[in-house]
Protein backbone atom coordinates (compact mmCIF):
# COMPACT_ATOMS: atom_id res chain seq x y z
CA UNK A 1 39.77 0.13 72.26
CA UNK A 2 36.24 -0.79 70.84
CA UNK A 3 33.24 -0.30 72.96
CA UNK A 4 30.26 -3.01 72.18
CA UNK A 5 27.70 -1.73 74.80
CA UNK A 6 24.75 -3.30 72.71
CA UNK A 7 25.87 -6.37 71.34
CA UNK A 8 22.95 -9.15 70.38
CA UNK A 9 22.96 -12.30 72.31
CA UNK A 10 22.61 -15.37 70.74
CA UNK A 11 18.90 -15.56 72.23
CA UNK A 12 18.12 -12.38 70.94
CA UNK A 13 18.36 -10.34 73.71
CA UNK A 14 20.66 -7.28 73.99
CA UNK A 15 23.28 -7.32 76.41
CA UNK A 16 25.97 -5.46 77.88
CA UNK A 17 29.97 -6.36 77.48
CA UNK A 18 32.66 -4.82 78.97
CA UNK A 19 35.15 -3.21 77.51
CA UNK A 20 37.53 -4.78 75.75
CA UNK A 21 40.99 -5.35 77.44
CA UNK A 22 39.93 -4.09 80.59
CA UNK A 23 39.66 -5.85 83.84
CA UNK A 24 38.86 -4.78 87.20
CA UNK A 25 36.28 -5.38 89.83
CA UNK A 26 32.66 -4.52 90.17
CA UNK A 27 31.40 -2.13 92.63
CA UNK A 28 28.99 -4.83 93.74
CA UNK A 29 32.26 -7.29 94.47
CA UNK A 30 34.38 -4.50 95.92
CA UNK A 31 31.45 -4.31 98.30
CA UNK A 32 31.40 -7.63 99.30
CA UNK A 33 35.38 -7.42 99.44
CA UNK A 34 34.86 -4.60 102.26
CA UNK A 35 31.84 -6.09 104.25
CA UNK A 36 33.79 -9.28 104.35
CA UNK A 37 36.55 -7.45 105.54
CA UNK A 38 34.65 -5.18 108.29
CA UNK A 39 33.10 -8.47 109.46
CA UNK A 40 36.88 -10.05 110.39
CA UNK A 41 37.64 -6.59 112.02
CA UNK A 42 34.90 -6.64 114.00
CA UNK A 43 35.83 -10.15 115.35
CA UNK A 44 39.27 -9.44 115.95
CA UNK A 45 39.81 -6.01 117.16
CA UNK A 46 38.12 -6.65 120.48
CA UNK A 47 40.96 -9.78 120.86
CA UNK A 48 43.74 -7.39 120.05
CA UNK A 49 42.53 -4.63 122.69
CA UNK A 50 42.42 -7.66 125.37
CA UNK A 51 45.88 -9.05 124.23
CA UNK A 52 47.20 -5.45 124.48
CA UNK A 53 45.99 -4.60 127.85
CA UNK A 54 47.21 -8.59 129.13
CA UNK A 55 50.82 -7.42 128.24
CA UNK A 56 50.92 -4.27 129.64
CA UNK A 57 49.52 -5.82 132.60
CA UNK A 58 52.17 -8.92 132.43
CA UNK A 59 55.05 -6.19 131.82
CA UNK A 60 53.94 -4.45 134.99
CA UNK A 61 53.98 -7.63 136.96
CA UNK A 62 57.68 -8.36 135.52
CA UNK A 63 58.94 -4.86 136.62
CA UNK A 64 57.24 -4.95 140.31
CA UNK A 65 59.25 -8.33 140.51
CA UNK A 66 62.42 -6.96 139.07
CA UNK A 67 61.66 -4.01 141.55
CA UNK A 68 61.27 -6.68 144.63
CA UNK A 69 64.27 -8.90 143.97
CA UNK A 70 66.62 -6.21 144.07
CA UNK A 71 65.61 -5.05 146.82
CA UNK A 72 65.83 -8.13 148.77
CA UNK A 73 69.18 -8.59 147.14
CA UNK A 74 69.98 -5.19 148.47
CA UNK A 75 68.71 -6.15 152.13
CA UNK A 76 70.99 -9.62 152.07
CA UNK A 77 73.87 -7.71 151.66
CA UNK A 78 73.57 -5.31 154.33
CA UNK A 79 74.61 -5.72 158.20
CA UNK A 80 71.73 -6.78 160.47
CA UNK A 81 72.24 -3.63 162.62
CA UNK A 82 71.93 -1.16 159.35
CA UNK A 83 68.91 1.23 159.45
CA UNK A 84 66.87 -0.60 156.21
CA UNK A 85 67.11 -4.41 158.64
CA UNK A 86 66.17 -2.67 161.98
CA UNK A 87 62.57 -3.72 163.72
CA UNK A 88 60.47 -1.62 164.71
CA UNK A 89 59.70 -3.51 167.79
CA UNK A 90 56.67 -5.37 166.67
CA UNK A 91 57.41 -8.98 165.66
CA UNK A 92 53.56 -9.62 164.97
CA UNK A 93 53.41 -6.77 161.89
CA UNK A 94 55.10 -9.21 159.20
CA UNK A 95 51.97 -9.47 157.01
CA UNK A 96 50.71 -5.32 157.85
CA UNK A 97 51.39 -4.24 153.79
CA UNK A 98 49.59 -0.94 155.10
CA UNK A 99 52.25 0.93 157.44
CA UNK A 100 55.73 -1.33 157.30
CA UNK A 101 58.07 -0.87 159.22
CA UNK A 102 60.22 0.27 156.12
CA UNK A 103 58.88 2.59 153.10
CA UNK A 104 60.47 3.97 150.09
CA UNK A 105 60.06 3.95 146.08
CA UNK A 106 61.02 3.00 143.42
CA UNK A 107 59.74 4.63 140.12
CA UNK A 108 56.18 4.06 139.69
CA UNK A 109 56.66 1.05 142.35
CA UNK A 110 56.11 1.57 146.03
CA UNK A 111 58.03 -0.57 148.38
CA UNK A 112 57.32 -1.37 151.74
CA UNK A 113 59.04 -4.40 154.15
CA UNK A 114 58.19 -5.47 157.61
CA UNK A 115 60.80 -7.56 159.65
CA UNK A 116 60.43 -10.30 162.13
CA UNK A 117 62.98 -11.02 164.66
CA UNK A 118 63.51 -14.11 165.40
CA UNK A 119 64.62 -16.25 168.43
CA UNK A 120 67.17 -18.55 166.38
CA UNK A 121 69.08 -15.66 165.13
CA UNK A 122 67.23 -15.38 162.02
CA UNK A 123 64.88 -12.06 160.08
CA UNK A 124 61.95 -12.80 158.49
CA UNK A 125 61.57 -9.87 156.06
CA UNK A 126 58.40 -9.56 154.07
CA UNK A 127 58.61 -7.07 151.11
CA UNK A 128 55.58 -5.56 149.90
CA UNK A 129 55.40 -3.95 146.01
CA UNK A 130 52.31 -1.85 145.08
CA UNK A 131 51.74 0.02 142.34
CA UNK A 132 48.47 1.41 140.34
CA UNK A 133 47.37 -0.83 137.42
CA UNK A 134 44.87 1.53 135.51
CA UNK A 135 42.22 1.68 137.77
CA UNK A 136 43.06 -0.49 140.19
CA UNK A 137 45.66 -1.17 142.47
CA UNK A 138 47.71 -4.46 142.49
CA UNK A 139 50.42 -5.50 145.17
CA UNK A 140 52.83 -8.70 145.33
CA UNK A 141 54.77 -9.96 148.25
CA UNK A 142 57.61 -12.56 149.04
CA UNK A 143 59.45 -13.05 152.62
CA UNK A 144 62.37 -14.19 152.54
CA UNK A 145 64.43 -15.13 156.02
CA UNK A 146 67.83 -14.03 156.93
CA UNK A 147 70.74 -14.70 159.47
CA UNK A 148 71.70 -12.44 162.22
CA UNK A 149 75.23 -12.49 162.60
């Protein structure tokens, strides 16, 4: 390899060439490269955190519903007079989501359902599914209504 540090312009001047047969890039353009760079970071990482904490969030919801289904499907299929579809004697509780006339868990999931009797031979059951989302708690309900045989 030659090295032509000094080579005269054709204006007279000296300047500087590289050398020959090598290419790369400038420290001033690799610097540009990276603040470029840290810019686009800086716009997008705060996105990513939100997007990350929105699914955890949305695969929470999915479970407490998972969590809730089955356990209505569990109450459809047993007897009226079972221990899990009894009353507790107080028809106007249906919406209380703080005692319930049933409790149990499930996991991380706590379950609680309130039943209505009522005079056409039918339960209203209202299930109840809380669990702690970070800091704050979240709950989601469905009532569903079932024949007394």
């Amino acid at each position: 390899m030659e090295l032509n540090n000094h080579r005269k312009q054709k204006d007279g001047s000296m300047g500087h060439t590289r050398i020959r047969g090598r290419r790369g890039v400038t420290l001033v353009e690799l610097m540009v490269a990276l603040t470029i760079f840290a810019v686009v970071l800086v716009g997008i990482l705060p996105l990513s955190i939100y997007v990350i904490g929105y699914n955890q969030e949305n695969t929470q919801l999915m479970s407490a519903r998972n969590v809730m289904a089955n356990m209505a499907e569990q109450l459809k299929v047993l007897p009226p007079a079972a221990a899990w579809r009894t009353n507790d004697g107080d028809n106007a509780d249906l919406a209380d989501n703080i005692g319930g006339d049933h409790n149990t868990t499930s996991g991380r999931y706590g379950l609680r359902w309130n039943i209505r009797d009522n005079p056409d031979n039918t339960q209203d059951i209202r299930i109840f599914v809380n669990w702690n989302a970070g800091n704050r708690d979240r709950t989601i309900s469905s009532t569903l209504t079932l024949l007394v045989m």
